[in-house]
C-alpha atoms as a PDB file:
ATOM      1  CA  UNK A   1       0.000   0.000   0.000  1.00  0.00           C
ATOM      2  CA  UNK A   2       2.864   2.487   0.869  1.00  0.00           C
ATOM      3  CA  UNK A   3       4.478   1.380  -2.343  1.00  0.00           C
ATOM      4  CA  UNK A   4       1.660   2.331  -4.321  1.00  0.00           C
ATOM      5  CA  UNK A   5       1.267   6.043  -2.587  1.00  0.00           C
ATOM      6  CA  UNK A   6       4.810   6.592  -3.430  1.00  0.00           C
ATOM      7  CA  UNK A   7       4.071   5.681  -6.809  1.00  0.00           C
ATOM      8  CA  UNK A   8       1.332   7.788  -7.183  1.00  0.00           C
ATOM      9  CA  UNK A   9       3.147  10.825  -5.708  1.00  0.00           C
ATOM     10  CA  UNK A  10       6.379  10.060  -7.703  1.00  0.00           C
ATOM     11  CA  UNK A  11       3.711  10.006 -11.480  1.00  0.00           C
ATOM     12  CA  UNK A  12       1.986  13.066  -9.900  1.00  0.00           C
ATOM     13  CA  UNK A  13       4.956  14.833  -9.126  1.00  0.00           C
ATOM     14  CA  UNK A  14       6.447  13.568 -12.598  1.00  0.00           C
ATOM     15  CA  UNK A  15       3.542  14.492 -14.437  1.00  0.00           C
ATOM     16  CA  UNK A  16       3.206  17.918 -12.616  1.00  0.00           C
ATOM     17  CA  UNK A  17       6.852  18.793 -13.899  1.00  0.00           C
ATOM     18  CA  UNK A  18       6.427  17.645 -17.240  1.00  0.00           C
ATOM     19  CA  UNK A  19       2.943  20.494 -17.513  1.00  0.00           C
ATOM     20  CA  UNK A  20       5.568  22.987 -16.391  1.00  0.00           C
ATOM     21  CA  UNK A  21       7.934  21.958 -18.907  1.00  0.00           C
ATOM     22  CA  UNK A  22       5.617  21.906 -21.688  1.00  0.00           C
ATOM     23  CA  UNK A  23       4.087  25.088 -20.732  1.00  0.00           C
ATOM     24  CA  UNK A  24       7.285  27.042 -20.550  1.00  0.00           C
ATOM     25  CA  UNK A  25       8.252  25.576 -24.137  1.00  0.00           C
ATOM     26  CA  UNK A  26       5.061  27.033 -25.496  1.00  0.00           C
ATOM     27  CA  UNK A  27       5.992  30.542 -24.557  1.00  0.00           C
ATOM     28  CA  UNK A  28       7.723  32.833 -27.229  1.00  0.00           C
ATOM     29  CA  UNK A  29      11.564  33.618 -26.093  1.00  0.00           C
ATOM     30  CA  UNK A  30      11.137  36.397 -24.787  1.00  0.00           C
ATOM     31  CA  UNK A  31       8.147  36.167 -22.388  1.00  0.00           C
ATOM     32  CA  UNK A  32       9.750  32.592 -21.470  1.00  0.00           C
ATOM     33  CA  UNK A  33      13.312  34.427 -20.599  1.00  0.00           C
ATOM     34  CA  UNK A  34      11.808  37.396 -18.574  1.00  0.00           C
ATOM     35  CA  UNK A  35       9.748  34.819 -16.442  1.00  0.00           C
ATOM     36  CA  UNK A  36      12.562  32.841 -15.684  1.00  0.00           C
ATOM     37  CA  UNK A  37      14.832  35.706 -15.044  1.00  0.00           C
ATOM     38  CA  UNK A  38      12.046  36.677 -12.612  1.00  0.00           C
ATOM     39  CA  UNK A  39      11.732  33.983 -10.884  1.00  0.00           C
ATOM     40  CA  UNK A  40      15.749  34.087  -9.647  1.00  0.00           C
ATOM     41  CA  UNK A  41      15.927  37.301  -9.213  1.00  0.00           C
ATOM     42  CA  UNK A  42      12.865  38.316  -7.094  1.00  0.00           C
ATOM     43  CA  UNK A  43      14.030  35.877  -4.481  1.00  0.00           C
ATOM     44  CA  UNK A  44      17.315  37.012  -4.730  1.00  0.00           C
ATOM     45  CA  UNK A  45      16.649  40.684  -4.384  1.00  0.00           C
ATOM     46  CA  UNK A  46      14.357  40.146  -1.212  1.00  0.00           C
ATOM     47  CA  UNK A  47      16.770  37.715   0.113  1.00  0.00           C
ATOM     48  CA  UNK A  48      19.824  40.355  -0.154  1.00  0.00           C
ATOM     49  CA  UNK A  49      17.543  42.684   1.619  1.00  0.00           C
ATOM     50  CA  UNK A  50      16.695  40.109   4.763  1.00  0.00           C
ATOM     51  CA  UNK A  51      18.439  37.176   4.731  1.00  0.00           C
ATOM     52  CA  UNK A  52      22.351  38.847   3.988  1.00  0.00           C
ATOM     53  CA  UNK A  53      22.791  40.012   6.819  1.00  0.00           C
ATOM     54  CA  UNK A  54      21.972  37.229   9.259  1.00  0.00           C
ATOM     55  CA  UNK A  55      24.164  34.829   6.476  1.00  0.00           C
ATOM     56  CA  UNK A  56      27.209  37.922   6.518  1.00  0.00           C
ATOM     57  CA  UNK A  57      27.119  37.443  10.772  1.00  0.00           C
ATOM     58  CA  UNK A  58      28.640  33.952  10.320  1.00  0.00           C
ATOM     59  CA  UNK A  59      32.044  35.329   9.487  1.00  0.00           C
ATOM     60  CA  UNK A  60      31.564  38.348  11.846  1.00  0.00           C
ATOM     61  CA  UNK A  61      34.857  36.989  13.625  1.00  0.00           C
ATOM     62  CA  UNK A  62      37.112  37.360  10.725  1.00  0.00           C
ATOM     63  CA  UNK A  63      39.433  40.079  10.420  1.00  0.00           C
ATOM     64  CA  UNK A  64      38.853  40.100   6.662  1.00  0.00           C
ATOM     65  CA  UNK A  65      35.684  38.224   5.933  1.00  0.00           C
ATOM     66  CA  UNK A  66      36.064  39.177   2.173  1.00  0.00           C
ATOM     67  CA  UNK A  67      39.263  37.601   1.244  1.00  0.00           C
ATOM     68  CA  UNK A  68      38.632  33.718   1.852  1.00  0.00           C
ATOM     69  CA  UNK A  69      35.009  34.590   0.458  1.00  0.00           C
ATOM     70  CA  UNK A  70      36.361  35.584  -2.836  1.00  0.00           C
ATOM     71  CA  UNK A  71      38.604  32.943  -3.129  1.00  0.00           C
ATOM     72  CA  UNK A  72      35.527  30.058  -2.454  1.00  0.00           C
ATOM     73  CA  UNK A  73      33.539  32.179  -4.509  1.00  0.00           C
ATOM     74  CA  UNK A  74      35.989  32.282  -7.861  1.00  0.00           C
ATOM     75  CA  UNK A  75      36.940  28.756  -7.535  1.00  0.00           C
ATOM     76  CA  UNK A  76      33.401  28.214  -7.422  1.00  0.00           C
ATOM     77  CA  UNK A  77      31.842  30.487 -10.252  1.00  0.00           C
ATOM     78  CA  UNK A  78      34.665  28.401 -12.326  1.00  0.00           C
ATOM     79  CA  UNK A  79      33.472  25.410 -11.751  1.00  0.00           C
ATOM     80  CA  UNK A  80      30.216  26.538 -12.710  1.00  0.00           C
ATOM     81  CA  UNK A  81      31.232  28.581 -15.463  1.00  0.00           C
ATOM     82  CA  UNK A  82      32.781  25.043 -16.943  1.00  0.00           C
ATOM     83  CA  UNK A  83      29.033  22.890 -16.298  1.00  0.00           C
ATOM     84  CA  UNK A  84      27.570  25.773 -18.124  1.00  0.00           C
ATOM     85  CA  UNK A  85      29.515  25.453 -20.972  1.00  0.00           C
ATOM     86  CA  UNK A  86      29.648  22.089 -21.295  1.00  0.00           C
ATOM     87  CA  UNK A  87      25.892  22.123 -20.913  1.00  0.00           C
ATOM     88  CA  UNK A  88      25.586  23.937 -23.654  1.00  0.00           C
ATOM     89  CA  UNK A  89      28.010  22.322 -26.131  1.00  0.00           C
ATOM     90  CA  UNK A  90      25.613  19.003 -25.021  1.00  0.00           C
ATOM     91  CA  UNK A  91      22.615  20.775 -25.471  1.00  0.00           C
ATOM     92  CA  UNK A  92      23.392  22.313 -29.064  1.00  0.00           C
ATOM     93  CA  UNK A  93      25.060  18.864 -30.066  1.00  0.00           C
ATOM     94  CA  UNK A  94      21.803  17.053 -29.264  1.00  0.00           C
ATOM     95  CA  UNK A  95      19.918  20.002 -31.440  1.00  0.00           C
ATOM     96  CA  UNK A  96      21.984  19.624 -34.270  1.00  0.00           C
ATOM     97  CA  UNK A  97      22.009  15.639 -34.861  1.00  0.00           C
ATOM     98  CA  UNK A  98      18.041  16.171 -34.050  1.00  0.00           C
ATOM     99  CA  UNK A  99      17.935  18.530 -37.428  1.00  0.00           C
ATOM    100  CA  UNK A 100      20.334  15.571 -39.101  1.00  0.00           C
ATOM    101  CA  UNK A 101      18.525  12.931 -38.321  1.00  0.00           C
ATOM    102  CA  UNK A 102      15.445  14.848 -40.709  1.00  0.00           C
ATOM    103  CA  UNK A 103      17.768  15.954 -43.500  1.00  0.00           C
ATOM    104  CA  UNK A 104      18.909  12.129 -44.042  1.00  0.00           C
ATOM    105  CA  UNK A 105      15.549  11.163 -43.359  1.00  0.00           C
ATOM    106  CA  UNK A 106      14.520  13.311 -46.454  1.00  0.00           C
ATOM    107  CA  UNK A 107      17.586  12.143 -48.264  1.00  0.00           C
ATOM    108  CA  UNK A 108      16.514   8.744 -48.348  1.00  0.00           C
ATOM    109  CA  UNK A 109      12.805   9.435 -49.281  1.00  0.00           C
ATOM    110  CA  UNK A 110      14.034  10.971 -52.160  1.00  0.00           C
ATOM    111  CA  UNK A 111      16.412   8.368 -52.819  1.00  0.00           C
ATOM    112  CA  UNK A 112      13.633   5.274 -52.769  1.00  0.00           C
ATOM    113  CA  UNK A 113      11.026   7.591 -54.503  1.00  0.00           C
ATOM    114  CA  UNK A 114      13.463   7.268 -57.157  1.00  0.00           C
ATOM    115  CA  UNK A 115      13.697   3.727 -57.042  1.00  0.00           C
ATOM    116  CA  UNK A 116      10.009   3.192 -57.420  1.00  0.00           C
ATOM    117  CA  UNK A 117       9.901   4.864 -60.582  1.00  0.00           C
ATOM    118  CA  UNK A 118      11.641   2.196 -61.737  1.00  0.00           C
ATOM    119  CA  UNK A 119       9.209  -0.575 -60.746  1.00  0.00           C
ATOM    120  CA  UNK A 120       6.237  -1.774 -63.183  1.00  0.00           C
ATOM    121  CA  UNK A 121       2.667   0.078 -63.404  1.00  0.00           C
ATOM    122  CA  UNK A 122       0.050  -0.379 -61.488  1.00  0.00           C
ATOM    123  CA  UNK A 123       2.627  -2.047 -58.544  1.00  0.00           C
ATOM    124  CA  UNK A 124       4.651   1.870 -59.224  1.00  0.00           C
ATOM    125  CA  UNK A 125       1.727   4.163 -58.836  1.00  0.00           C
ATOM    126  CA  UNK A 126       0.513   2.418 -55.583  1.00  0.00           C
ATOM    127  CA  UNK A 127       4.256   2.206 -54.111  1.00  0.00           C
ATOM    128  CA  UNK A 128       4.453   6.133 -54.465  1.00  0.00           C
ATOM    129  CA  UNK A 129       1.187   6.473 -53.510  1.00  0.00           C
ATOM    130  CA  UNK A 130       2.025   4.589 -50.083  1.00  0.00           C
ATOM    131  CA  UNK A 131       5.075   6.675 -49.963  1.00  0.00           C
ATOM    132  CA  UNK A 132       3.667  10.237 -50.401  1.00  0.00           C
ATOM    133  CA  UNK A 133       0.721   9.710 -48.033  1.00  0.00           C
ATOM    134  CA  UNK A 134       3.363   8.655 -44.924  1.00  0.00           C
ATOM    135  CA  UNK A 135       5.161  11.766 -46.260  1.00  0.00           C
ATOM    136  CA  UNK A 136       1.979  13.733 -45.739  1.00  0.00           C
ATOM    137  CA  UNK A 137       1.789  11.994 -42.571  1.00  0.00           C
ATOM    138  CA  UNK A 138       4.813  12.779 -40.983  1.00  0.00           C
ATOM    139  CA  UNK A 139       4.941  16.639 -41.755  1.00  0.00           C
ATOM    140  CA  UNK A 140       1.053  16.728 -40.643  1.00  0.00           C
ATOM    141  CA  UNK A 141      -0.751  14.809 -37.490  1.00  0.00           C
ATOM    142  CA  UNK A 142       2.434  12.605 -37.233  1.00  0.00           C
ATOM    143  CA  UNK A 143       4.943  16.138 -36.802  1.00  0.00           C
ATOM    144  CA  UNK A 144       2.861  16.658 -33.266  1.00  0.00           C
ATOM    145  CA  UNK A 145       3.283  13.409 -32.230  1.00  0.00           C
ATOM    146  CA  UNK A 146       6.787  13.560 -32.978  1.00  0.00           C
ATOM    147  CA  UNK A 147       6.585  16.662 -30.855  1.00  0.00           C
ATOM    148  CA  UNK A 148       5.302  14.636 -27.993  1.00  0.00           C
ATOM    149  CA  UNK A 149       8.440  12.023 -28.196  1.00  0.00           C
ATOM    150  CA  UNK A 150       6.243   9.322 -29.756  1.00  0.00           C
ATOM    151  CA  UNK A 151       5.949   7.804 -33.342  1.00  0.00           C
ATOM    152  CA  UNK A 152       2.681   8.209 -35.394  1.00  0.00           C
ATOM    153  CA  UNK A 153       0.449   5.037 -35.498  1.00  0.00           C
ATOM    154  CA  UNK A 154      -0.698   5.424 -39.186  1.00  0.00           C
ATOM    155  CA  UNK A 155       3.340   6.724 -40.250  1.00  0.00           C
ATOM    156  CA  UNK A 156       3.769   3.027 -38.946  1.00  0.00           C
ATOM    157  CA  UNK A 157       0.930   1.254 -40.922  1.00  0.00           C
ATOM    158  CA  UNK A 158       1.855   3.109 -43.986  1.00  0.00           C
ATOM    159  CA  UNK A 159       5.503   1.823 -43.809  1.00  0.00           C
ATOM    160  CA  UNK A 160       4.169  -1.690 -43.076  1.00  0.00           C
ATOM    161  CA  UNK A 161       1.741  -1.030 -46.529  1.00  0.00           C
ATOM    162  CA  UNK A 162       5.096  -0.087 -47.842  1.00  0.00           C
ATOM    163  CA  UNK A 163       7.002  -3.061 -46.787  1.00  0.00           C
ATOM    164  CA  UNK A 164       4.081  -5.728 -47.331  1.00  0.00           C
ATOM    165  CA  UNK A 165       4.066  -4.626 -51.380  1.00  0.00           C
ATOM    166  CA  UNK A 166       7.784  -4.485 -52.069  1.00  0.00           C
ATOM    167  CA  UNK A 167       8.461  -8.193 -50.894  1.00  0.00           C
ATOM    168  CA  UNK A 168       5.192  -9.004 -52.890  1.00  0.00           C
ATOM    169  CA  UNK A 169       6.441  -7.852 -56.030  1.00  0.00           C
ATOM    170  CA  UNK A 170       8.070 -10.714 -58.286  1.00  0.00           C
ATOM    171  CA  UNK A 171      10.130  -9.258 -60.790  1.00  0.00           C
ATOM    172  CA  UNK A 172       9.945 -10.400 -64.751  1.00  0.00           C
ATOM    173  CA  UNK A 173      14.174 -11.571 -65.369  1.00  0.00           C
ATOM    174  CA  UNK A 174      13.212 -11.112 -68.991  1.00  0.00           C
ATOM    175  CA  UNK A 175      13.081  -7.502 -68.865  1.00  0.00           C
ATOM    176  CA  UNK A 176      15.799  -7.134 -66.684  1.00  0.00           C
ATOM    177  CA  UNK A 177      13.414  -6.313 -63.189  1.00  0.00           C
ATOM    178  CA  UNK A 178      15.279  -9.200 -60.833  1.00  0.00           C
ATOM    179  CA  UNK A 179      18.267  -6.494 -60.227  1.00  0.00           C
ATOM    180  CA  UNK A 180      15.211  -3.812 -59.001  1.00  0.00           C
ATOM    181  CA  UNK A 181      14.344  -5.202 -55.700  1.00  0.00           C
ATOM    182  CA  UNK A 182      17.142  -5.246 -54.279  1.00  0.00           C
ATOM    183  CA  UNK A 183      18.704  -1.746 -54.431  1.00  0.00           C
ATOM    184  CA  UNK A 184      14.919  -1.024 -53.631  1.00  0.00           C
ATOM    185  CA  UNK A 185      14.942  -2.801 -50.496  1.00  0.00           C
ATOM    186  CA  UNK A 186      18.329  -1.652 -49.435  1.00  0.00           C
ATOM    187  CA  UNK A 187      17.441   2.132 -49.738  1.00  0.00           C
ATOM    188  CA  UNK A 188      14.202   1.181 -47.930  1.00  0.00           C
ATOM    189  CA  UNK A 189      16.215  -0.438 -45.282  1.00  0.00           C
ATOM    190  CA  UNK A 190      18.142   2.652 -45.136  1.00  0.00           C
ATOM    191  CA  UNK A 191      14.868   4.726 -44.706  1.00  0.00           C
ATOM    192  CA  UNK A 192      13.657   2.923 -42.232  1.00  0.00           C
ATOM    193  CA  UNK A 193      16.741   3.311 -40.187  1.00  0.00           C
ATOM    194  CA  UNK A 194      16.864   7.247 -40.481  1.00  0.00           C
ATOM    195  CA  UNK A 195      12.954   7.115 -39.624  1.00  0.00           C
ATOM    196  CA  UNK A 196      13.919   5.501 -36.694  1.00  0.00           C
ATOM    197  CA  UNK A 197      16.890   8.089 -35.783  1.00  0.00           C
ATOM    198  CA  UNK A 198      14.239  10.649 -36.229  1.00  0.00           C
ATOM    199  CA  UNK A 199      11.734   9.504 -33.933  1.00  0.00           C
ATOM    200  CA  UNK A 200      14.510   8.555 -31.273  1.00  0.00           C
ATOM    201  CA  UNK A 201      16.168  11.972 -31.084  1.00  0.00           C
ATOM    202  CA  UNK A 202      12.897  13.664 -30.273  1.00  0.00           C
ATOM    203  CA  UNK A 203      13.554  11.607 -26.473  1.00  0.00           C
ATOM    204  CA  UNK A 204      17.361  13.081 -26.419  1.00  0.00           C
ATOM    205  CA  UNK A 205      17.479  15.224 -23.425  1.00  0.00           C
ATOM    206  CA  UNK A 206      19.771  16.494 -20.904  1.00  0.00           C
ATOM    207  CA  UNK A 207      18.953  14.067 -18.109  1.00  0.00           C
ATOM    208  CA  UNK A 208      17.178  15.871 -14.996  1.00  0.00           C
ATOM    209  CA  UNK A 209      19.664  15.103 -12.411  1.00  0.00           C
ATOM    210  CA  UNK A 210      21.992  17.264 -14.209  1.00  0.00           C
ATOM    211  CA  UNK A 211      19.592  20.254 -14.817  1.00  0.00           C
ATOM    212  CA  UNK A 212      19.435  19.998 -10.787  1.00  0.00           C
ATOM    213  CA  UNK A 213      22.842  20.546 -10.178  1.00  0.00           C
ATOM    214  CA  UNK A 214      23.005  23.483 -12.170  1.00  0.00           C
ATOM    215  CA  UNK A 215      19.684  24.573 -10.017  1.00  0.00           C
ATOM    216  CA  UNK A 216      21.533  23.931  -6.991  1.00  0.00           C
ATOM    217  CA  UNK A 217      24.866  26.110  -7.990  1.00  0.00           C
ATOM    218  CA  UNK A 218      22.549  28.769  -9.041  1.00  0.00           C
ATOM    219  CA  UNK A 219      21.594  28.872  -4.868  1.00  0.00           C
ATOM    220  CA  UNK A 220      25.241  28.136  -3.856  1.00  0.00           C
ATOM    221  CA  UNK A 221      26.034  31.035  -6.114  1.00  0.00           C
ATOM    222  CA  UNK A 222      23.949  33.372  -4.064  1.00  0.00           C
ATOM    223  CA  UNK A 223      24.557  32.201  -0.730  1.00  0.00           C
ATOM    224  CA  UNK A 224      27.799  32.364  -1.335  1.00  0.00           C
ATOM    225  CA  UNK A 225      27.745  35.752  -2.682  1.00  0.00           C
ATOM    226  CA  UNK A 226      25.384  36.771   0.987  1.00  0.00           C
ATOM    227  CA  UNK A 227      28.887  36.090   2.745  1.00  0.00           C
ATOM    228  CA  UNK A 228      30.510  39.029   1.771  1.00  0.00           C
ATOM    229  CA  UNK A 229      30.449  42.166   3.846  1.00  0.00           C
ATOM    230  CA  UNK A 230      29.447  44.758   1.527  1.00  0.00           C
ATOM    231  CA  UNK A 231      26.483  47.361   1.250  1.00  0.00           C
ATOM    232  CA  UNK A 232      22.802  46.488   0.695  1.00  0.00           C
ATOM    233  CA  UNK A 233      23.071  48.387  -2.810  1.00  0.00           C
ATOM    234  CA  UNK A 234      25.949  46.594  -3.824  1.00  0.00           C
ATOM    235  CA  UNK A 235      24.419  43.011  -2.953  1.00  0.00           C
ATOM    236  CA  UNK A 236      21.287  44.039  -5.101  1.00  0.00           C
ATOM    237  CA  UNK A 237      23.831  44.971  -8.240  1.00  0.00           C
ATOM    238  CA  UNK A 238      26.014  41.914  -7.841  1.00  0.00           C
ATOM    239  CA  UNK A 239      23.125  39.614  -6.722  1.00  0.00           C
ATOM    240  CA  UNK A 240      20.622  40.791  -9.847  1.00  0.00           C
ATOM    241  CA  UNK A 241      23.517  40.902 -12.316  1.00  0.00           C
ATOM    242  CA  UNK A 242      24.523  37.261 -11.406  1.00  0.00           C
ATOM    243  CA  UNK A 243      20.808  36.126 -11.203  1.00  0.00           C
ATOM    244  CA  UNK A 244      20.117  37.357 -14.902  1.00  0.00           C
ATOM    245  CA  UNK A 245      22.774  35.864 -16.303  1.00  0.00           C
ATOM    246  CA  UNK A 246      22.002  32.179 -14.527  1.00  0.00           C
ATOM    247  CA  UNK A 247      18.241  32.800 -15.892  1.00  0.00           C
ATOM    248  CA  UNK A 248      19.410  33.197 -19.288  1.00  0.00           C
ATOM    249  CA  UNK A 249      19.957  29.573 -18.909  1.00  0.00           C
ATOM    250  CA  UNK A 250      16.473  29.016 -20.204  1.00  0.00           C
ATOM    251  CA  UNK A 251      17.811  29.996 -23.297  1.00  0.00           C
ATOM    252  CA  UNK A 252      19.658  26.376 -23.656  1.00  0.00           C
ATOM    253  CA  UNK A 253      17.155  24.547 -21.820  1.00  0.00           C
ATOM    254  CA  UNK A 254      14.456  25.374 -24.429  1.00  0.00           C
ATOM    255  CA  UNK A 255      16.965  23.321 -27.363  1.00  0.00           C
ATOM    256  CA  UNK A 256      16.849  20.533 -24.444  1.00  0.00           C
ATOM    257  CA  UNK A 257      13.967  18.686 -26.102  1.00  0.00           C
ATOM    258  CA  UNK A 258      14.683  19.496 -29.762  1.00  0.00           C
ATOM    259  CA  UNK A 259      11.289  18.606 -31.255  1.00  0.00           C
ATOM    260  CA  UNK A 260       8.758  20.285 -28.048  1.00  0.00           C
ATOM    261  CA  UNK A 261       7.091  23.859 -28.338  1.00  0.00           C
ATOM    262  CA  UNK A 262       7.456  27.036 -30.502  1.00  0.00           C
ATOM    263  CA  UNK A 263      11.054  26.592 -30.439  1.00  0.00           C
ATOM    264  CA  UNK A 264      11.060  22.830 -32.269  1.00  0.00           C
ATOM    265  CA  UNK A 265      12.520  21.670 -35.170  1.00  0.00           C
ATOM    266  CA  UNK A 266      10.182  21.845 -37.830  1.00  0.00           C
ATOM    267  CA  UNK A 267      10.107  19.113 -40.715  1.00  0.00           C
ATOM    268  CA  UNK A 268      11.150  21.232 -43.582  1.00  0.00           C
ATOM    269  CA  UNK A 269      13.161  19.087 -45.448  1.00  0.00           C
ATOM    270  CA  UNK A 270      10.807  16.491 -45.477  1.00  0.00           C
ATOM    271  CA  UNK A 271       8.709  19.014 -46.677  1.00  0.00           C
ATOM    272  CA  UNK A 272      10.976  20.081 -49.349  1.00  0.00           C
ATOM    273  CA  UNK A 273      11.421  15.810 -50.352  1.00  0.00           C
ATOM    274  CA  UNK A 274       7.157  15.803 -50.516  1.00  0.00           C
ATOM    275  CA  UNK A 275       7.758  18.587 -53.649  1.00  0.00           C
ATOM    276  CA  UNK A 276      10.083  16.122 -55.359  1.00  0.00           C
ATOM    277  CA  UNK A 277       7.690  13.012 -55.157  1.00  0.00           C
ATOM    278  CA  UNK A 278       5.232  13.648 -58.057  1.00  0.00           C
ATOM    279  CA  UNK A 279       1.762  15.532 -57.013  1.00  0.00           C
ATOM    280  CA  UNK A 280      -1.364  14.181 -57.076  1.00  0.00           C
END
C-alpha cells in the first residue's frame, strides 16, 4: 500500500513537472526568458535585503571576511562557469544531430522515390502512392506526435503497406526487373533506419539530475555571494547581475527537447522531399 502512494506521488509529481515543462516551451523567447529571469531574481533581491545580513554574521569573527570569500567564490563560479559550458556544447550537439537525423531522413525518401519509378505500373503508382501519403503523414498529425516524443500510429501502418508490397512484387528476369528489388529494399532499409533516428532523437534530453545541479549552484552562487560584507546596494547589483545571467539559462534549456514547443525543429526538409515526389 505504501508502495503504491509513493508511486502515485512520484507520477503526480512527474507528471506535474512535465505540464511545467511543456508550458514554458510554449511561450515565445522572450516572455519565457523574462519569467525565468524573474523567478531568480525576485528571491534574490528580497533575500539580499533580509536574509544577507543574518548569512554575513557567520564570518563576523574574521578580520577580513572578504578575502577567503572571494577565493571560495571564484573557484566556485569556475566550476560553474565550466558545467555551463559544457551544458551547452551538449545541449546544441543534441539540437543539431536532431535537425540531421530529418535531412537524411529526407535524403533517403528521395532516394527510394526514385527507385520506385523504376518498378512496373500499377505495382509503381501504388508504391508512391504509399510513400507520399506517410510523407503527408509525418509533416502533418504525425509532426505533433513527434513533438510529444512518440511515433505516429498510421506513419507506422503506412511503412508496413510499404514493406508488405515491395516483398510481394516478383520481378519479370526477362526484362531485366530481378536487379530492381534489391537496391529497392536496401534504400528502404536505409529509410527505415533514419525514420527511426528521427523519432529517437525527439527523447534526447539532458537528463534531470543534471539540470538539478546546475539549479543547486545557481543557490550556492547566491549564498555564497550573501557572505561578503558589503552594502545592501551593492548586494542588489552583484546579486541581480549574477541572477540574470544564470536565468538566461532558459535559453539552452528550451533546445533541451529538440522537437517540443514554438522553439522545435520543424520538418522542412521532409517538406521540401514531398515537392520532389510527383503531385497528385
Amino acid at each position: 500500500m505504501l508502495m503504491c502512494l509513493t508511486s502515485n506521488r512520484a507520477a503526480g509529481a512527474e507528471g506535474a513537472e512535465r505540464i511545467v515543462i511543456d508550458w514554458l516551451h510554449e511561450w515565445p523567447t522572450v516572455l519565457g526568458a523574462g519569467f525565468i529571469v524573474a523567478c531568480f531574481l525576485v528571491p534574490t533581491l528580497i533575500g539580499s535585503a533580509f536574509l544577507q545580513p543574518v548569512i554575513a554574521r557567520l564570518l563576523r569573527g574574521e578580520k577580513e571576511p572578504n578575502t577567503p570569500v572571494a577565493l571560495l567564490l571564484n573557484a566556485f563560479t569556475l566550476y560553474y562557469g565550466v558545467l555551463l559550458a559544457l551544458l551547452s556544447i551538449a545541449v546544441f550537439e543534441n539540437y543539431n544531430k536532431a535537425q540531421d537525423t530529418i535531412s537524411r531522413e529526407a535524403a533517403s525518401i528521395v532516394a527510394l522515390y526514385r527507385n520506385l519509378g523504376g518498378y512496373p505500373e500499377p505495382i509503381r503508382a501504388s508504391l508512391i502512392d504509399v510513400l507520399r501519403r506517410y510523407v503527408d503523414e509525418e509533416t502533418g498529425p504525425g509532426w505533433r506526435e513527434q513533438r510529444r516524443n512518440q511515433a505516429s500510429a498510421p506513419g507506422v501502418l503506412l511503412v508496413d503497406d510499404l514493406n508488405r508490397q515491395l516483398l510481394s512484387f516478383r520481378p519479370d528476369r526477362q526484362t531485366g526487373e530481378d536487379i530492381l528489388p534489391g537496391e529497392t529494399l536496401r534504400s528502404f532499409g536505409e529509410f527505415v533506419d533514419r525514420r527511426r533516428a528521427r523519432i529517437q532523437a525527439g527523447g534526447t534530453s539532458i537528463p534531470p539530475i543534471i539540470w538539478s545541479v546546475v539549479l543547486t549552484g545557481a543557490v550556492l552562487n547566491v549564498l555564497v555571494l550573501w557572505l561578503f560584507d558589503l552594502s545592501r546596494t551593492t548586494h542588489f547589483v552583484l546579486g541581480g547581475v549574477l541572477t540574470v545571467f544564470i536565468g538566461l539559462v532558459y535559453m539552452v534549456a528550451v533546445l533541451d527537447q529538440p522537437f517540443r514547443g514554438v522553439h522545435g525543429l520543424a520538418p522542412d526538409d521532409l517538406l521540401y522531399a514531398r515537392r520532389q515526389i510527383s503531385p497528385r
